[in-house]
Every structure is written in C-alpha cells, then in structure tokens.
N, C-alpha and C. Protein backbone atom coordinates (compact mmCIF):
# COMPACT_ATOMS: atom_id res chain seq x y z
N UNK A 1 0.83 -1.19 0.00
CA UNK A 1 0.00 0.00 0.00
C UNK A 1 0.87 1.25 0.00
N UNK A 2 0.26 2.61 -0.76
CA UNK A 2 1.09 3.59 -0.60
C UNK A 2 1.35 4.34 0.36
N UNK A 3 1.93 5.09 0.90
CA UNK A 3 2.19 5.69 2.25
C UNK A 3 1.39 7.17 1.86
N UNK A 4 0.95 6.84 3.53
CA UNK A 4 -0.17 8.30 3.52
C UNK A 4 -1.31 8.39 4.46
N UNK A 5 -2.63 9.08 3.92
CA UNK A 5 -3.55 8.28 4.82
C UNK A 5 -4.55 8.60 3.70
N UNK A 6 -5.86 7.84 3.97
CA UNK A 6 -6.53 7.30 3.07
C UNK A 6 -8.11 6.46 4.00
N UNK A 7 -8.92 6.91 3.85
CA UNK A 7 -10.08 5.43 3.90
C UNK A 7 -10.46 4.39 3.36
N UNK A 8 -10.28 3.38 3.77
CA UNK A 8 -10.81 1.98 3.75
C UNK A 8 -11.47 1.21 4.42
N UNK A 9 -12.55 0.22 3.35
CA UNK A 9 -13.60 -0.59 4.03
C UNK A 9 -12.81 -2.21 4.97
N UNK A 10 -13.58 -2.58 5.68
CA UNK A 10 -13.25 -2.83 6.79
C UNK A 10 -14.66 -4.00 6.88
N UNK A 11 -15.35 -5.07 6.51
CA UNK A 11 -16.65 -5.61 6.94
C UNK A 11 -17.63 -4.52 6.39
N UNK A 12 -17.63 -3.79 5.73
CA UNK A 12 -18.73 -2.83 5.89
C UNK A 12 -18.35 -1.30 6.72
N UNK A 13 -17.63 -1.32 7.26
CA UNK A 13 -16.94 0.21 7.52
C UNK A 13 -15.82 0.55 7.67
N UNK A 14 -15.62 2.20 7.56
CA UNK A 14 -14.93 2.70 6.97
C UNK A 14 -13.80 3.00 8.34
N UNK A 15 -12.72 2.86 7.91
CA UNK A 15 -11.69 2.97 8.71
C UNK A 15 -10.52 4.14 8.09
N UNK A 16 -10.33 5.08 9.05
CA UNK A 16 -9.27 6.17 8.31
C UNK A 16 -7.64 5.61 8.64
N UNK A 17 -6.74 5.15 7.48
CA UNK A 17 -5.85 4.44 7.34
C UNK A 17 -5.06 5.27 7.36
N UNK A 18 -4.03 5.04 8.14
CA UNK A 18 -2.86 5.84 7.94
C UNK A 18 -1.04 5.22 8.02
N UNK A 19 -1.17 5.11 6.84
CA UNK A 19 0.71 4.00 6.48
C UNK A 19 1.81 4.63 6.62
N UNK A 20 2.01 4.30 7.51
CA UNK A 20 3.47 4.67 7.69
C UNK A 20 4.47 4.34 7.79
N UNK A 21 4.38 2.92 7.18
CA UNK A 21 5.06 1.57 7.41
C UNK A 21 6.64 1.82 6.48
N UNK A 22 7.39 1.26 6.89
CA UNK A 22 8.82 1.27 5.95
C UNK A 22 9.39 1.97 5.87
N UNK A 23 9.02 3.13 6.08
CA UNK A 23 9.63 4.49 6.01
C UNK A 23 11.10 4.79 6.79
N UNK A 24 12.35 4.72 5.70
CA UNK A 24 13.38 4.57 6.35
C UNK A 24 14.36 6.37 6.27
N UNK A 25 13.71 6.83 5.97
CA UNK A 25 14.48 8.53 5.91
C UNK A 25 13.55 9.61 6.63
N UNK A 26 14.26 10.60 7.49
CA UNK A 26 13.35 11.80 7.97
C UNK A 26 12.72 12.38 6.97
N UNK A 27 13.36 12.73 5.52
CA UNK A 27 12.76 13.31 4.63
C UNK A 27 11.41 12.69 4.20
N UNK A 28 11.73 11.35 3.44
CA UNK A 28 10.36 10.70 3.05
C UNK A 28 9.10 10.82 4.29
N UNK A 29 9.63 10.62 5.58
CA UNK A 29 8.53 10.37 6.45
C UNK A 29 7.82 11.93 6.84
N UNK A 30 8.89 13.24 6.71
CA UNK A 30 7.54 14.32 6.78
C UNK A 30 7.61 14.71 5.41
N UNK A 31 7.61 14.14 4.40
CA UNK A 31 6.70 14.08 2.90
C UNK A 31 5.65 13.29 3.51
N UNK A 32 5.25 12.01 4.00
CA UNK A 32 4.10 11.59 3.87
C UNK A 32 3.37 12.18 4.85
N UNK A 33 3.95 12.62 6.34
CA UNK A 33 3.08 13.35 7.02
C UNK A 33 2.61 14.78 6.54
N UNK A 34 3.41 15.25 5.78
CA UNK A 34 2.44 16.48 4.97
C UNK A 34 1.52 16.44 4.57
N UNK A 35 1.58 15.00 3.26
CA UNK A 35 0.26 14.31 2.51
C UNK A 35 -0.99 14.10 3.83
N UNK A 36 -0.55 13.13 4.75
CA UNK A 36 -1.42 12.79 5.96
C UNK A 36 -2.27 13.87 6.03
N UNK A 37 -1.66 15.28 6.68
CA UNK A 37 -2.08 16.53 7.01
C UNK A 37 -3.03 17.01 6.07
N UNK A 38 -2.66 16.90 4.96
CA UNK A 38 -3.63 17.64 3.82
C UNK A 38 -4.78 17.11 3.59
N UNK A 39 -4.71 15.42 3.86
CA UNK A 39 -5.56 14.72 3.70
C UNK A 39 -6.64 14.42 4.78
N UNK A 40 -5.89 14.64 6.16
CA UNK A 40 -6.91 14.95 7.40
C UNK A 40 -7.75 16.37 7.30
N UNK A 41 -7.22 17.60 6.70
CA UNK A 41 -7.28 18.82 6.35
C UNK A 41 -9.23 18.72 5.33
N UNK A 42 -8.92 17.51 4.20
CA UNK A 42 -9.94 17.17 3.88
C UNK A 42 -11.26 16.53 4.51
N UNK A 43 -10.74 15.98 5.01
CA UNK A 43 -11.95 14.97 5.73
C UNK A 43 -12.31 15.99 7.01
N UNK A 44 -12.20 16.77 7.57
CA UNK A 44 -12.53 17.95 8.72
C UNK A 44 -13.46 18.72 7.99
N UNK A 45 -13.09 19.00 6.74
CA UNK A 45 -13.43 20.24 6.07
C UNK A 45 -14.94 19.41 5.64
N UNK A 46 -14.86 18.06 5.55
CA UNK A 46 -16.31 17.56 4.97
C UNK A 46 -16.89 17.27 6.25
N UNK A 47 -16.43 17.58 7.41
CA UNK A 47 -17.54 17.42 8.53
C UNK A 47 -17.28 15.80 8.79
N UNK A 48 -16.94 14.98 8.74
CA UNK A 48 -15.96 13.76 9.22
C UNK A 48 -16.15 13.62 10.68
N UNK A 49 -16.27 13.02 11.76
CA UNK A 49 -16.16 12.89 12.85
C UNK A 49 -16.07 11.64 13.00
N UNK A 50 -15.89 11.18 14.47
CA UNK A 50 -15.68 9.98 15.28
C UNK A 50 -15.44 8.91 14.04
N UNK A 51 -14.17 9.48 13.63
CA UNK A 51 -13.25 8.59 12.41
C UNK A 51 -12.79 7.11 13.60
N UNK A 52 -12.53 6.06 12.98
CA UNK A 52 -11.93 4.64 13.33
C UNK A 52 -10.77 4.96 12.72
N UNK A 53 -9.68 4.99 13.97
CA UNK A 53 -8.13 5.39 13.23
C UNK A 53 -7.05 3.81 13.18
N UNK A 54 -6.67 4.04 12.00
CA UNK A 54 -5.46 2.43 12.27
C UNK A 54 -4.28 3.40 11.88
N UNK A 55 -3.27 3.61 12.35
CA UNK A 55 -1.83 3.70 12.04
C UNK A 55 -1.14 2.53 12.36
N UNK A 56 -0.12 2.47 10.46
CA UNK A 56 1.06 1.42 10.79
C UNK A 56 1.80 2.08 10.47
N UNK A 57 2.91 1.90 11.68
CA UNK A 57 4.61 2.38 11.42
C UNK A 57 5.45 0.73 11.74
N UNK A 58 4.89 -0.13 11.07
CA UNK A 58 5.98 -1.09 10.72
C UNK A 58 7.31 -0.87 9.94
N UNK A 59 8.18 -1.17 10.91
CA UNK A 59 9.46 -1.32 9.77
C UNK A 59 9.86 0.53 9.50
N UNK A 60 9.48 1.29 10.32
CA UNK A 60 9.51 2.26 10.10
C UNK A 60 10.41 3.13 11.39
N UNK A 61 11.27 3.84 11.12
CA UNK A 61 12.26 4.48 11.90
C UNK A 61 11.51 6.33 12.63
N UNK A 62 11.71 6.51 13.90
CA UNK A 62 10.27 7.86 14.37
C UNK A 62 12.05 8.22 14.90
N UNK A 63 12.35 9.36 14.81
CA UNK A 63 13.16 10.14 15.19
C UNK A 63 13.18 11.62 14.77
N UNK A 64 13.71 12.80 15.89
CA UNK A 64 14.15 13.93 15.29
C UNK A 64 12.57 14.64 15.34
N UNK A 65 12.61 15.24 13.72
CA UNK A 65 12.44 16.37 13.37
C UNK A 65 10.65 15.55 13.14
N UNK A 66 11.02 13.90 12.88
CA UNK A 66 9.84 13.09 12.53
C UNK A 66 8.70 13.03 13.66
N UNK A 67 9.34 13.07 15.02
CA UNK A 67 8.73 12.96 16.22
C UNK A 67 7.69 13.92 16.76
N UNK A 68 8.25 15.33 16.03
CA UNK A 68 8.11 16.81 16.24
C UNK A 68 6.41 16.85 15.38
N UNK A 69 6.84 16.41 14.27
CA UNK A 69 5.26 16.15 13.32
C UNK A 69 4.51 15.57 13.69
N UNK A 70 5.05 14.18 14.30
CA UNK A 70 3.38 13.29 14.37
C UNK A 70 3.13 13.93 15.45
N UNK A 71 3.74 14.25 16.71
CA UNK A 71 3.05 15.20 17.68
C UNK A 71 1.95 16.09 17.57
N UNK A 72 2.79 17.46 16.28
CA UNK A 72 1.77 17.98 15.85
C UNK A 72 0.36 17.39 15.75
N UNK A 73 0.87 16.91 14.16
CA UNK A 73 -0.29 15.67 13.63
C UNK A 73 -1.88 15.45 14.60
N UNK A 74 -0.65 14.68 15.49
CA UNK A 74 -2.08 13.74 16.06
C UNK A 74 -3.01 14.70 16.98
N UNK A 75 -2.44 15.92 17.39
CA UNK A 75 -3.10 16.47 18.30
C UNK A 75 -4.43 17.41 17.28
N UNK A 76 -4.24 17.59 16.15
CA UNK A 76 -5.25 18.03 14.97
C UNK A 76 -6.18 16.67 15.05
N UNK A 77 -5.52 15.93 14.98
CA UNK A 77 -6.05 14.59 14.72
C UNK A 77 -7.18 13.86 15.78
N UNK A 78 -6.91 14.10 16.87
CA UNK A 78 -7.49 13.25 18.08
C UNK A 78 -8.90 13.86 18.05
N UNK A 79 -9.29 15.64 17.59
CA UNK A 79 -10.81 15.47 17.59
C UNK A 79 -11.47 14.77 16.83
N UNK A 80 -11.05 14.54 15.66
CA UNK A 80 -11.62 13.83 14.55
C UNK A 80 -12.15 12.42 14.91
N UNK A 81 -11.42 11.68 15.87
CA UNK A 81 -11.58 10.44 15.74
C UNK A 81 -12.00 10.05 17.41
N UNK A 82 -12.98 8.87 17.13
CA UNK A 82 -13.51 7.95 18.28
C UNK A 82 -12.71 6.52 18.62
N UNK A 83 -11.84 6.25 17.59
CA UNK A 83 -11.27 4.82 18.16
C UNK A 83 -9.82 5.13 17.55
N UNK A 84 -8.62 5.15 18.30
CA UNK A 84 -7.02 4.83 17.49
C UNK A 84 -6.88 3.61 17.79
N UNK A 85 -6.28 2.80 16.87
CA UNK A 85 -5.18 1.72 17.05
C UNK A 85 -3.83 1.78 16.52
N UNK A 86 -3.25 1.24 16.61
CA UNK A 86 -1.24 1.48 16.23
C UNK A 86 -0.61 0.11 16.06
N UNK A 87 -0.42 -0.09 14.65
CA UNK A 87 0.58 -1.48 14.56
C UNK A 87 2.22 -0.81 14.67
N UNK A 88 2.58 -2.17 14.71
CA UNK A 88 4.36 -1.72 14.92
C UNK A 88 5.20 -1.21 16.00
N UNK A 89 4.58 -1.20 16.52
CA UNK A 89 5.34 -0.52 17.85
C UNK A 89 5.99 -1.50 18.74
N UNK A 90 7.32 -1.56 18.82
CA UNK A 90 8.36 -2.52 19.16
C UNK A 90 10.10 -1.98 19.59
N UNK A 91 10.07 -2.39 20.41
CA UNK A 91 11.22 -1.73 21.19
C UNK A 91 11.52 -0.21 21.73
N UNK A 92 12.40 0.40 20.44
CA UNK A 92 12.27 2.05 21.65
C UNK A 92 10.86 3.03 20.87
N UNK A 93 10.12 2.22 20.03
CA UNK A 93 8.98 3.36 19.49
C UNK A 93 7.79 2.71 20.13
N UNK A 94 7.79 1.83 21.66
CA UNK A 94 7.11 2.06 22.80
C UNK A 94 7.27 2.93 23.91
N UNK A 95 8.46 4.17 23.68
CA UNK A 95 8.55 4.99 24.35
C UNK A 95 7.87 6.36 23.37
N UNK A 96 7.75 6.05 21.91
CA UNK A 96 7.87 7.22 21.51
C UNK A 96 5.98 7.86 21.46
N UNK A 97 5.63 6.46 21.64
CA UNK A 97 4.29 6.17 21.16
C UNK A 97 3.54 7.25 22.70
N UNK A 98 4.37 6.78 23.87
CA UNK A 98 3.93 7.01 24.98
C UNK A 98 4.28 8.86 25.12
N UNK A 99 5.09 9.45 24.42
CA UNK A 99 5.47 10.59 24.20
C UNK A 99 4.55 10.98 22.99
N UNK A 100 3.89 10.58 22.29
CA UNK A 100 3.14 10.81 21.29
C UNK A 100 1.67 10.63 22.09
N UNK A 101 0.75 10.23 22.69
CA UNK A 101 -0.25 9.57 23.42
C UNK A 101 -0.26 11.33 24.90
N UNK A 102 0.82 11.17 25.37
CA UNK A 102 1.35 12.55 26.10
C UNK A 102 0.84 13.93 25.91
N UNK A 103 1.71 13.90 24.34
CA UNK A 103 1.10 15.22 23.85
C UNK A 103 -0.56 15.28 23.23
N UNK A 104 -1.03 14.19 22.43
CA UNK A 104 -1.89 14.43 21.70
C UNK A 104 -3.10 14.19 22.37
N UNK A 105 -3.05 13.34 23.71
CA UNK A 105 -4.36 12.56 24.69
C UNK A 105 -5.06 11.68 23.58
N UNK A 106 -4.42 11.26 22.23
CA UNK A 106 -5.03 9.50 21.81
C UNK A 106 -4.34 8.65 23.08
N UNK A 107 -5.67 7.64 23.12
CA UNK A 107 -5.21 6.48 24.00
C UNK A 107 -5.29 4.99 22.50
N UNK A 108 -4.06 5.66 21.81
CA UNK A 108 -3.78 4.31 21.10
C UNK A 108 -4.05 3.20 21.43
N UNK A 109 -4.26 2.18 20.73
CA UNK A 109 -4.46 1.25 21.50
C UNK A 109 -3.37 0.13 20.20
N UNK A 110 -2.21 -0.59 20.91
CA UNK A 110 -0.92 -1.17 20.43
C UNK A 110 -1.27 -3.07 19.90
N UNK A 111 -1.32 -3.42 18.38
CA UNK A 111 -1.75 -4.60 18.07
C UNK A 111 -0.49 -4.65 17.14
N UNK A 112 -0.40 -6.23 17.59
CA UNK A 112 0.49 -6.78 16.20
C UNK A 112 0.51 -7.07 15.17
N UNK A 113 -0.90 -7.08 14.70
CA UNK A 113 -1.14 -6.86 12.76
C UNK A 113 -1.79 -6.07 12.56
N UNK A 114 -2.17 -5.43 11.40
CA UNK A 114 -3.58 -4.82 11.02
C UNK A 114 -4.32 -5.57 11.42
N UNK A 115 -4.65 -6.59 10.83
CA UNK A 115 -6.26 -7.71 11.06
C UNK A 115 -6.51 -7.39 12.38
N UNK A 116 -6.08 -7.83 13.46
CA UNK A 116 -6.05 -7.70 14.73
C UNK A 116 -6.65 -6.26 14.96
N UNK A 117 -5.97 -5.32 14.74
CA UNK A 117 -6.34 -3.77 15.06
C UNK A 117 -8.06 -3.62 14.14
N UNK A 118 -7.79 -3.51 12.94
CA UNK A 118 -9.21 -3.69 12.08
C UNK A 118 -10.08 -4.40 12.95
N UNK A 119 -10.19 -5.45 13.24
CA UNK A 119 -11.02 -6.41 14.34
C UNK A 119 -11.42 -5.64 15.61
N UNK A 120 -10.80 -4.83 16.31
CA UNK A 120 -11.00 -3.80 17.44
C UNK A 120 -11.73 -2.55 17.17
N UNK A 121 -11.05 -2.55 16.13
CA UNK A 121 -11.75 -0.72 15.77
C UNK A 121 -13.15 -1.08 15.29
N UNK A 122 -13.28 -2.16 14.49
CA UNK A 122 -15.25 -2.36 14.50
C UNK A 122 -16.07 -2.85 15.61
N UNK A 123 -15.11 -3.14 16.55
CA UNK A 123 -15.68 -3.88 17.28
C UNK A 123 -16.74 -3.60 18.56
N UNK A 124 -16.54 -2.45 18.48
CA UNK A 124 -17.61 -1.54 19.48
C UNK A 124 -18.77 -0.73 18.70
C-alpha cells in the first residue's frame, strides 16, 4: 500500500488508514506526514467525525524532526476520531508512542497486525 492516509472498508466500515510503514528517511517520512495533514485537512473540512483510526509504522524508523510532526499531527487529529489503534510498535517506538499519546491525549491502542487492530476498531 502507498504511504499516507486514506479510507478503507473494513466488513462494511470505513476505517481512516494511515501508512506509515517502511519508512526509512526523515525526509520521506515528513513528505508523507504532509500528505497525511492535507488529507486529514480534507476529511474535517467535509464534517468527518468519530473517524476509526489504524496507524502502521511497521518497519519504520520515528526520530528527530519526525517525532516533532506526528506530535503535531495527532493532536489536529485526536478530535476527529472515536477509536485509534497502532501497529508496529516494538522496542524504543514504545517509548515514543507514549510521548506521542502525552502530547496528543489519543489512547492508542498497540496490536500486532492490522487484522487484529481492524477487528477492534469495528468492534464496538
């Protein structure tokens, strides 16, 4: 899948996707959080609410200048939405997640696949 964020069906609903998976350079990763931004920027502007959030940062490196954004990010982000989940999070980006969760008040909630997370976020 391409990196970004995006909606997708899910059983019958819609889940706001956000890939962030692989991403091995600061540059590429606030290129896609720009895209993210513009694209959350849209879905606000259409009146969007209590979004089902999945972020994956599999395989994906959060440092620096990268850390500084999704901060931003998510704190635009957290009115929008009624459910977060978070794949990938493994070793020191369970500290970063908790520094991200800090600033923005999402109470992520941490799964080891998509399927798994998808399965939660409909599940209420």
């Amino acid at each position: 899948m391409a990196h970004g964020a995006r909606f997708i069906d899910y059983k019958g609903k819609e889940i706001y996707y956000v890939n962030y998976s692989n991403i091995k350079t600061n540059e590429e990763f606030v290129e896609t959080i720009k895209q993210t931004n513009a694209f959350r920027e849209k879905v606000k502007a259409e009146g969007k609410r209590n979004l089902l959030m999945l972020v994956d940062i599999t395989g994906s490196f959060v440092y620096g200048e990268v850390l500084e954004e999704i901060k931003k990010a998510s704190r635009f982000t957290k009115p929008l939405t009624a459910r977060e989940a978070v794949v990938g999070v493994t070793g020191g980006k369970k500290i970063l997640l908790r520094i991200v969760q800090t600033f923005s008040n999402m109470s992520l909630k941490v799964f080891d696949t998509v399927d798994e997370a998808k399965e939660w976020l409909i599940s209420q």
